[in-house]
C-alpha atoms as a PDB file:
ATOM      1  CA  UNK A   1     112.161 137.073 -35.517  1.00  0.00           C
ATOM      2  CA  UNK A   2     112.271 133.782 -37.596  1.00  0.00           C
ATOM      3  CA  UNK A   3     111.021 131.984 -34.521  1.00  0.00           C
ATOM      4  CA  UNK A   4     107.963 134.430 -33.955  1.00  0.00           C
ATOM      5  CA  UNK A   5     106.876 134.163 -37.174  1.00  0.00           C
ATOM      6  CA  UNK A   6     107.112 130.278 -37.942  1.00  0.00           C
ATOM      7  CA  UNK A   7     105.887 129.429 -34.336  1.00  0.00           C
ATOM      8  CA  UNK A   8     104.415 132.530 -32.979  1.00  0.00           C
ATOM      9  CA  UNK A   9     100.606 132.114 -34.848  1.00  0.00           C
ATOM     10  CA  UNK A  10     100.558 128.008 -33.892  1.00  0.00           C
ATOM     11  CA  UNK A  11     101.549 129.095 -29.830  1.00  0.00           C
ATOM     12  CA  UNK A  12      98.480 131.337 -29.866  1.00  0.00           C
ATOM     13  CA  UNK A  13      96.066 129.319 -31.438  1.00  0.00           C
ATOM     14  CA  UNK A  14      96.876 126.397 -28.964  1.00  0.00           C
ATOM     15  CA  UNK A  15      96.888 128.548 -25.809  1.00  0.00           C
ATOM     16  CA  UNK A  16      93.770 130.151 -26.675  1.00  0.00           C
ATOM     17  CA  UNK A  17      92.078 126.701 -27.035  1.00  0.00           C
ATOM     18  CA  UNK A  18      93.930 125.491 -23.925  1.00  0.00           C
ATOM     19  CA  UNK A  19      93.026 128.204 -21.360  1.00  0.00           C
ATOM     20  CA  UNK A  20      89.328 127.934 -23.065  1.00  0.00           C
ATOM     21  CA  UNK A  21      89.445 124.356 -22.159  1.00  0.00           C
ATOM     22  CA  UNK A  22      91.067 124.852 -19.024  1.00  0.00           C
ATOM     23  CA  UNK A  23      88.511 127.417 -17.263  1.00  0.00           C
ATOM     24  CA  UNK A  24      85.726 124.401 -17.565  1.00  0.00           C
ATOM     25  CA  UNK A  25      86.079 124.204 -13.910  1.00  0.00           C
ATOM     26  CA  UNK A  26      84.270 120.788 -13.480  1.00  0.00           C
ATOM     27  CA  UNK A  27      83.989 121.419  -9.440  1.00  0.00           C
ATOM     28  CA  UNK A  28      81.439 124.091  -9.416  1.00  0.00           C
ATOM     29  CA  UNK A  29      78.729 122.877 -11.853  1.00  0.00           C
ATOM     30  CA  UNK A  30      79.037 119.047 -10.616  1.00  0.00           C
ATOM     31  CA  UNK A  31      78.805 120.807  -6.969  1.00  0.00           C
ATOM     32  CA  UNK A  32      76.053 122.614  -8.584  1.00  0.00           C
ATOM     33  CA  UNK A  33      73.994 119.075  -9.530  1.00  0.00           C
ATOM     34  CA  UNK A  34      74.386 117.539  -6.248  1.00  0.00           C
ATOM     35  CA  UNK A  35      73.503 119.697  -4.254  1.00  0.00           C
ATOM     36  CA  UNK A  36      72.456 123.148  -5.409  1.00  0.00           C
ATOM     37  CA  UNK A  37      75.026 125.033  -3.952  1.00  0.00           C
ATOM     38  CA  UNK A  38      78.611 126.905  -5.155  1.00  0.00           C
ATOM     39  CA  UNK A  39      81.675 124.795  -3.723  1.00  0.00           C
ATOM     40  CA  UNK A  40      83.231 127.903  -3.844  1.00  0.00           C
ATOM     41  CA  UNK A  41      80.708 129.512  -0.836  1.00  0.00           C
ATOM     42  CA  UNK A  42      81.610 125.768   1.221  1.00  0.00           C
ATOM     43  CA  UNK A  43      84.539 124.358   3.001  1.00  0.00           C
ATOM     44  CA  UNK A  44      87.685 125.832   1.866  1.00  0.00           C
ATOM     45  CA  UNK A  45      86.315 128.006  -0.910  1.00  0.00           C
ATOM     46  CA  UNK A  46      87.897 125.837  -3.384  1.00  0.00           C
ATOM     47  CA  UNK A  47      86.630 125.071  -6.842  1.00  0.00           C
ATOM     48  CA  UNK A  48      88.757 121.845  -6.646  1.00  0.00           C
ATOM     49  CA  UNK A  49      88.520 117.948  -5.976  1.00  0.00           C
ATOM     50  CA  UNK A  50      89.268 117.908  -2.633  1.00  0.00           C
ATOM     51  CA  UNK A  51      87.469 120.298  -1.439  1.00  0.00           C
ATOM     52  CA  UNK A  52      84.216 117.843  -3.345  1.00  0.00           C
ATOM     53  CA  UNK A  53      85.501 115.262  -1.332  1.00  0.00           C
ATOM     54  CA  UNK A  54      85.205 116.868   2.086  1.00  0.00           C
ATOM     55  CA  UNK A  55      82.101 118.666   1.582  1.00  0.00           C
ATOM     56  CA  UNK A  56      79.710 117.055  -0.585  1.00  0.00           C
ATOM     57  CA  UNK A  57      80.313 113.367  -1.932  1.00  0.00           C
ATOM     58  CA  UNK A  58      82.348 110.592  -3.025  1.00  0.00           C
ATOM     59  CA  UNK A  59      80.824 110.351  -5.982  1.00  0.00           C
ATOM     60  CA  UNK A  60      80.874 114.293  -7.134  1.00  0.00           C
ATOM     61  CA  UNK A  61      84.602 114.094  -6.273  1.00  0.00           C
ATOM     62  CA  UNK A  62      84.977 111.172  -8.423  1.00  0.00           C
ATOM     63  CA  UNK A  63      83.216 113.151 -11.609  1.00  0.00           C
ATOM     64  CA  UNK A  64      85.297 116.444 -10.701  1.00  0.00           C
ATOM     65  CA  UNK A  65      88.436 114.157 -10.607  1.00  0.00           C
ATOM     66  CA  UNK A  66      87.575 112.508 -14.218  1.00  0.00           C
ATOM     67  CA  UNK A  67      86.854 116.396 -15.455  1.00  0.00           C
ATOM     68  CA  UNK A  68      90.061 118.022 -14.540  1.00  0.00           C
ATOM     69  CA  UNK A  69      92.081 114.881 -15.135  1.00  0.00           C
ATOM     70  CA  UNK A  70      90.677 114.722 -18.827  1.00  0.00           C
ATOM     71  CA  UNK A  71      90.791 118.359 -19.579  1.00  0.00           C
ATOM     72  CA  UNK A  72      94.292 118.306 -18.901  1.00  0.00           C
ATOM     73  CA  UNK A  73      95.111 115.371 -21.089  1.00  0.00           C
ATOM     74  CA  UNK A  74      93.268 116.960 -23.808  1.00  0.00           C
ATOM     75  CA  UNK A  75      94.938 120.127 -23.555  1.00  0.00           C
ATOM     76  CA  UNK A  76      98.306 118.675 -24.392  1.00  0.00           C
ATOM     77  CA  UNK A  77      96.711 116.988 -27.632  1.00  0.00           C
ATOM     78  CA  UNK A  78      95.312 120.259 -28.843  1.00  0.00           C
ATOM     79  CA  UNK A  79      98.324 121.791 -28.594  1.00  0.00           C
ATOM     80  CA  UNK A  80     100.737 118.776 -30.373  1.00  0.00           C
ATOM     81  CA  UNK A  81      98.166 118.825 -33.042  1.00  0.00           C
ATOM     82  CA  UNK A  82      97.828 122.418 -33.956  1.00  0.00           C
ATOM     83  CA  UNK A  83     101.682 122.316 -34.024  1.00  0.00           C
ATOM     84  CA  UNK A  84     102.021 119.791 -36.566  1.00  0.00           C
ATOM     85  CA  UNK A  85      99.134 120.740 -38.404  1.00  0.00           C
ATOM     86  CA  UNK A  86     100.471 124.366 -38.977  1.00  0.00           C
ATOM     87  CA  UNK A  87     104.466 123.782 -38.848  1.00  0.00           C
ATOM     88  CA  UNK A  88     104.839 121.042 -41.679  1.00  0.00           C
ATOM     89  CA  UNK A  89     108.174 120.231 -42.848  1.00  0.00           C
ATOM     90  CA  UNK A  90     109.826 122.013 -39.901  1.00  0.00           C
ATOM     91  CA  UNK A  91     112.768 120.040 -39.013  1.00  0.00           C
ATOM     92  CA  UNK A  92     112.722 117.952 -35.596  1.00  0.00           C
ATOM     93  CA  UNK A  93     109.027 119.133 -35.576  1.00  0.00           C
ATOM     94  CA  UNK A  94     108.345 116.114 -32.814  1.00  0.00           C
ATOM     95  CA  UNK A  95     110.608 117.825 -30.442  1.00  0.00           C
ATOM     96  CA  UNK A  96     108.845 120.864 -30.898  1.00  0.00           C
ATOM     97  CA  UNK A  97     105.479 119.661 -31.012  1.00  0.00           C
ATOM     98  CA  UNK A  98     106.104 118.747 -27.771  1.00  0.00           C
ATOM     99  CA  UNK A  99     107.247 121.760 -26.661  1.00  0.00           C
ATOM    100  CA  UNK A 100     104.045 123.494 -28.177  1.00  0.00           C
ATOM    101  CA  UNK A 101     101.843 120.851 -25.915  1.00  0.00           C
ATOM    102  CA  UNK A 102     103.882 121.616 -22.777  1.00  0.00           C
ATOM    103  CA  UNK A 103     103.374 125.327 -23.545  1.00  0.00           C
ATOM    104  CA  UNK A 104      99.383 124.394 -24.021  1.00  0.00           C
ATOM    105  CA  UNK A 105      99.659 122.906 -21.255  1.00  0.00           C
ATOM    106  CA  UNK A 106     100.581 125.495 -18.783  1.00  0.00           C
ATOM    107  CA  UNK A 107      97.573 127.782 -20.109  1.00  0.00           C
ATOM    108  CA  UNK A 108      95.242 124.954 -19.917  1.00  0.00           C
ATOM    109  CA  UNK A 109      96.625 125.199 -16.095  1.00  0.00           C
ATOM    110  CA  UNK A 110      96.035 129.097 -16.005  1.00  0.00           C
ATOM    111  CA  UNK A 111      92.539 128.253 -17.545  1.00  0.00           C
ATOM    112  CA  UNK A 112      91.714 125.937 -14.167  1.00  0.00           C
ATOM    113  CA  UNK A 113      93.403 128.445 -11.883  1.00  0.00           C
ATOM    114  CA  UNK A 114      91.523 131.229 -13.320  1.00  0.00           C
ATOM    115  CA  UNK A 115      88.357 130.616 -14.729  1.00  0.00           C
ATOM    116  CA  UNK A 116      86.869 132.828 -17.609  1.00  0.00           C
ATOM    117  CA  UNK A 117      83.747 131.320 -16.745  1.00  0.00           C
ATOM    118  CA  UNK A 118      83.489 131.268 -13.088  1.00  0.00           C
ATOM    119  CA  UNK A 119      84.948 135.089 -12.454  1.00  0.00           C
ATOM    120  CA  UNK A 120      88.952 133.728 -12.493  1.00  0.00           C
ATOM    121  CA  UNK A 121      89.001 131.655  -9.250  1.00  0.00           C
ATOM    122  CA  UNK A 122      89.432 128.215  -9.358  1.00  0.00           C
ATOM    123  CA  UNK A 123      91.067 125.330  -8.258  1.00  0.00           C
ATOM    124  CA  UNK A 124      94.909 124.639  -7.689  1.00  0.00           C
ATOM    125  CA  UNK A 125      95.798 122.681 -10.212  1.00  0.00           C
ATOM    126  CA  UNK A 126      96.880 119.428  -9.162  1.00  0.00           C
ATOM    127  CA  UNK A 127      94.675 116.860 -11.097  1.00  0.00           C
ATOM    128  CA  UNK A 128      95.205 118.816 -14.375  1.00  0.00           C
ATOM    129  CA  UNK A 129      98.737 119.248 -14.210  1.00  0.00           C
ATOM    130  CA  UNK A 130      98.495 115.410 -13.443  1.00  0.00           C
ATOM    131  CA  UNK A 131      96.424 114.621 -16.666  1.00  0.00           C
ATOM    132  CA  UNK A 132      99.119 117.239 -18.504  1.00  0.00           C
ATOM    133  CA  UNK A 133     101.694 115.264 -17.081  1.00  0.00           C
ATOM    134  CA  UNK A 134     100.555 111.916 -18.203  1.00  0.00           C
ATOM    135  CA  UNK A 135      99.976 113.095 -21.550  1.00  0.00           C
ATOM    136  CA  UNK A 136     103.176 114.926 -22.179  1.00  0.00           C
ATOM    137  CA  UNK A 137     104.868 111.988 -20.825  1.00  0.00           C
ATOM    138  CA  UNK A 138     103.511 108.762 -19.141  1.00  0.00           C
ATOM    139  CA  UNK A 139     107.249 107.797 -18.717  1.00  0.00           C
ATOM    140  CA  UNK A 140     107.823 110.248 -15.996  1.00  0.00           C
ATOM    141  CA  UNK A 141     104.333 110.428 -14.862  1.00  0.00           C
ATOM    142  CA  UNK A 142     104.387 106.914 -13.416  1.00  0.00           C
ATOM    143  CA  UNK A 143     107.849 107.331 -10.887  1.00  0.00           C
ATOM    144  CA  UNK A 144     105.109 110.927 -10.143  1.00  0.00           C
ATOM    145  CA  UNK A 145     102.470 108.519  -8.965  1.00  0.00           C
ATOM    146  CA  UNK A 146     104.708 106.111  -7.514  1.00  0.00           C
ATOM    147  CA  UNK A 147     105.862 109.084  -4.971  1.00  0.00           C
ATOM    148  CA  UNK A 148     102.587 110.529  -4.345  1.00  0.00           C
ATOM    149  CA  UNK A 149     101.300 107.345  -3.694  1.00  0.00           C
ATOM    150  CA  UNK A 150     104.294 107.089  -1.104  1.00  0.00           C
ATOM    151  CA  UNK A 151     104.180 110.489   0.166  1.00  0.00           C
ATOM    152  CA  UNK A 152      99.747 109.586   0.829  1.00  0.00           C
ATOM    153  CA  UNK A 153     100.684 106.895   2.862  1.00  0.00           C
ATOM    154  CA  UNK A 154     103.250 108.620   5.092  1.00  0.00           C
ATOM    155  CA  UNK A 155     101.701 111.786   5.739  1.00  0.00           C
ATOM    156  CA  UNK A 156      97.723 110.973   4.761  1.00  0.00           C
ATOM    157  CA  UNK A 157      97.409 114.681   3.435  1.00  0.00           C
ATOM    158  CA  UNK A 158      97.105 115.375  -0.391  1.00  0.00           C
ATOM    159  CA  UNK A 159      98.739 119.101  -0.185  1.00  0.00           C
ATOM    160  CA  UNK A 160     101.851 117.399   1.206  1.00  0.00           C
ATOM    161  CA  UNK A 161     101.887 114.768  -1.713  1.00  0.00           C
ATOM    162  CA  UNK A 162     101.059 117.456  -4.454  1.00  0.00           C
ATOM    163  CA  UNK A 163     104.077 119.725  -3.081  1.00  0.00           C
ATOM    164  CA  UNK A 164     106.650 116.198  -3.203  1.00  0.00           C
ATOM    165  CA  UNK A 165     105.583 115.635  -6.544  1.00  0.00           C
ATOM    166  CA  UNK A 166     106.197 119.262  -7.610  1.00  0.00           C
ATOM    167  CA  UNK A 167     109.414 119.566  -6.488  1.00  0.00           C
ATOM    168  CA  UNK A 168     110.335 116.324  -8.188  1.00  0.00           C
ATOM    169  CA  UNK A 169     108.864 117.141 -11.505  1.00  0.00           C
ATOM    170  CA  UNK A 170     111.286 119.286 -12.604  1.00  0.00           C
ATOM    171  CA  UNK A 171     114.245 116.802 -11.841  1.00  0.00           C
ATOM    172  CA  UNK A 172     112.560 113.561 -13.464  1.00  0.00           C
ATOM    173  CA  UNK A 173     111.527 115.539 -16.309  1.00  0.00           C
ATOM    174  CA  UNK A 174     115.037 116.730 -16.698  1.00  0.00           C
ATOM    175  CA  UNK A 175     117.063 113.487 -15.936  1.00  0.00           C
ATOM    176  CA  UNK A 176     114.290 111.650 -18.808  1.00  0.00           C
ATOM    177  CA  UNK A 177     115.239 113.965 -21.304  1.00  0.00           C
ATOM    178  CA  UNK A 178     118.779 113.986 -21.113  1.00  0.00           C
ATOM    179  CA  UNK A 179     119.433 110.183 -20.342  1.00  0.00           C
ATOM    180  CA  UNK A 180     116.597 108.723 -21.337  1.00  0.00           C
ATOM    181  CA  UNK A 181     115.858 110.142 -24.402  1.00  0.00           C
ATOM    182  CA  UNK A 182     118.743 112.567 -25.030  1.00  0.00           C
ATOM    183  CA  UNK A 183     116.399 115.023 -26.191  1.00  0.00           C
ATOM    184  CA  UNK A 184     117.412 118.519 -28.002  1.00  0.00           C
ATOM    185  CA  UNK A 185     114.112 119.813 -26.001  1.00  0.00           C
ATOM    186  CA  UNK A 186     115.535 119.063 -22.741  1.00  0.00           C
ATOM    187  CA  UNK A 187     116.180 122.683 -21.451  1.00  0.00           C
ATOM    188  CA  UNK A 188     112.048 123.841 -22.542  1.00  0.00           C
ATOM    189  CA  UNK A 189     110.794 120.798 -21.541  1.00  0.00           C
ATOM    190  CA  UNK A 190     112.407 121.533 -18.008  1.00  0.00           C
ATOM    191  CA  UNK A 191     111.609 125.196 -17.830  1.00  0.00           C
ATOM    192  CA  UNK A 192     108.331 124.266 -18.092  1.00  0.00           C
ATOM    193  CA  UNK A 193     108.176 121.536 -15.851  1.00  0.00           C
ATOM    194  CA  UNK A 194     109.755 124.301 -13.196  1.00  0.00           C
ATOM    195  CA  UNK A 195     106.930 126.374 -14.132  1.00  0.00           C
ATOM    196  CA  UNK A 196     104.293 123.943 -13.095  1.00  0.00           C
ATOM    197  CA  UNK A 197     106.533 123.125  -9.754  1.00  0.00           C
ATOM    198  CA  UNK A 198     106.156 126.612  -9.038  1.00  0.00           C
ATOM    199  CA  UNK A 199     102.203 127.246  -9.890  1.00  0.00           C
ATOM    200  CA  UNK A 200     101.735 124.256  -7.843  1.00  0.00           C
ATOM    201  CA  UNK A 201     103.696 125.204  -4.866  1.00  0.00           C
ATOM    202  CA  UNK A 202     102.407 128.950  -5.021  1.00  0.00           C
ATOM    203  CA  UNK A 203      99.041 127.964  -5.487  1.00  0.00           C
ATOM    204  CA  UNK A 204      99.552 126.065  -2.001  1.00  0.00           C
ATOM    205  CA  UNK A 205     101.258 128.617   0.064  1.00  0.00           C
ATOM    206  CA  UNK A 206      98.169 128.611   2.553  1.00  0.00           C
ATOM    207  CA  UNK A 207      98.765 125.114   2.911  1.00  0.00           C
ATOM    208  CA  UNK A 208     102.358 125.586   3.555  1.00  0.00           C
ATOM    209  CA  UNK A 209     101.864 127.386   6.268  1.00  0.00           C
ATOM    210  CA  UNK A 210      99.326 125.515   7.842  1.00  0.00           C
ATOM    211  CA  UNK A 211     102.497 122.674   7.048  1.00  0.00           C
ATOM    212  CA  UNK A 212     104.383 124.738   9.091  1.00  0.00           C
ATOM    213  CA  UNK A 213     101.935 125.828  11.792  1.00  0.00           C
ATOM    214  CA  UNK A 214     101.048 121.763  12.532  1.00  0.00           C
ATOM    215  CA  UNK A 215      97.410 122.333  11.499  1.00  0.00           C
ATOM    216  CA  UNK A 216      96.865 121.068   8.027  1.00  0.00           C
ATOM    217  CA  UNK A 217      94.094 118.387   8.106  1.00  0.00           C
ATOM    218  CA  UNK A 218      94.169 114.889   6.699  1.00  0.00           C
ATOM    219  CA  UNK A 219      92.667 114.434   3.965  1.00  0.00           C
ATOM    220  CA  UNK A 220      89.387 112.377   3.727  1.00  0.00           C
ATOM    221  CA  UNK A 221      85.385 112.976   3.626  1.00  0.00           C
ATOM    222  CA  UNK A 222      84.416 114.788   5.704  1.00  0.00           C
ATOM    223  CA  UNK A 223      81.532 113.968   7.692  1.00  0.00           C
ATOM    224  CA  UNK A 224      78.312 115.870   8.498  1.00  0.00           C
ATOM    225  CA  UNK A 225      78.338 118.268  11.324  1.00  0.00           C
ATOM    226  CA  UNK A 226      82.228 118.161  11.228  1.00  0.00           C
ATOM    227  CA  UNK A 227      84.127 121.240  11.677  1.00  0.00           C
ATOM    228  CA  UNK A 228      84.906 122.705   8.406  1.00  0.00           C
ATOM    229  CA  UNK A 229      88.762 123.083   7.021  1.00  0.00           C
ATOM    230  CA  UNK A 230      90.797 125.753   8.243  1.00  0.00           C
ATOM    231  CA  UNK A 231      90.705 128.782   6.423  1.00  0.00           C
ATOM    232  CA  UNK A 232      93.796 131.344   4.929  1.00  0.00           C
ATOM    233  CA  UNK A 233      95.410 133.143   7.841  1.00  0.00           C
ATOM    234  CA  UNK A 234      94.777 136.263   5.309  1.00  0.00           C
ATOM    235  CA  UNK A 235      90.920 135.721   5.563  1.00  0.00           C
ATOM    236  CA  UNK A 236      90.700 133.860   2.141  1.00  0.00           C
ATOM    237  CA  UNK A 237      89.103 130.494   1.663  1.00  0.00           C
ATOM    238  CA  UNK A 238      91.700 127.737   0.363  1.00  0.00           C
ATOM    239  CA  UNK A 239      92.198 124.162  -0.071  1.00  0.00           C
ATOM    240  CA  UNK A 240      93.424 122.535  -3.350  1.00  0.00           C
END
């Protein structure tokens, strides 16, 4: 009960900003600018960058990538700062400042995943969580780029590189805090690092199973008069 009511009011407040923040979903209105249309009625039916970057420019995908990268970042400092502002004098209140960004964090992720503004669909989530990443902690973000950037080169197809990283998240995130740091916030900081892993990877289940199936395309402009991405076996538009 002590816990709800020292950190129960600050959680709120920073979610509520967070998710606000979250549901900007820079991919439609940029898509919007350039070209008149919804992203969400082209391609995959994704509100997301690389969906921008198949179907209408570099350029737009650049802007959409700087949007949801940012948003992200400033997520996690809304939430840090509305925990110390409103927990003062709360003993290892760094710890748990943290802990109150990650938790920002994750509904700044809900926020891009489901929209307020744009009727709750969205992207995936991968360049936010990225920019949440970096912001919660550059130390484990950079080993994060470091395999994605290995993962692109092998394979050529972002989904594959987003679902290495997430699966690795958890366990850099937890072998930082323990050895690294030797944090008390080890365990939260992990559980929520699992919960992005597993947004992430359910967000891409489509792509999965195209994985699976052999027909998940490389990922790169795509070119006028090209055929289009494959769609959801179920009938639903996706991409990340």
């Amino acid at each position: 009960m002590e816990l709800i009511t020292t950190f129960g009011l600050p959680i709120l407040i920073s979610a509520v900003i967070a998710y606000l923040l979250g549901s900007i979903s820079f991919a439609i209105p940029v898509t919007k600018l350039f070209t008149g249309k919804d992203i969400r009625t082209m391609g995959s039916g994704n509100a997301g960058f690389t969906n921008v970057l198949r179907c209408v420019s570099i350029p737009a995908a650049v802007i959409t990538f700087i949007g949801d990268f940012a948003k992200g970042i400033c997520s996690v400092f809304i939430g840090e700062m509305v925990f110390n502002l409103m927990c003062p004098g709360v003993p290892d209140i760094d710890s748990i400042a943290k802990v109150g960004a990650g938790i920002a964090g994750l509904f700044a992720l809900l926020g891009h995943l489901f929209p307020l503004y744009f009727g709750f669909k969205g992207g995936k989530g991968v360049l936010i969580s990225a920019g949440i990443i970096c912001a919660l902690d550059w130390k484990c973000f950079l080993p994060l780029v470091g395999i994605f950037l290995i993962a692109l080169a092998i394979t050529k197809t972002v989904s594959k590189c987003s679902l290495t990283v997430a699966v690795c998240y958890p366990i850099i995130t937890l072998l930082f805090n323990l050895f690294v740091y030797k944090s008390s916030a080890w365990l939260p900081m992990t559980l929520i690092a699992l919960c992005f892993a597993a947004v992430v990877i359910y967000m891409h289940r489509a792509n999965i199973r195209r994985i699976l199936d052999g027909t998940e395309p490389k990922t790169i402009a795509r070119k006028k008069g090209a055929p289009e991405p494959p769609r959801d076996p179920d009938g639903k538009k996706e991409e990340k």
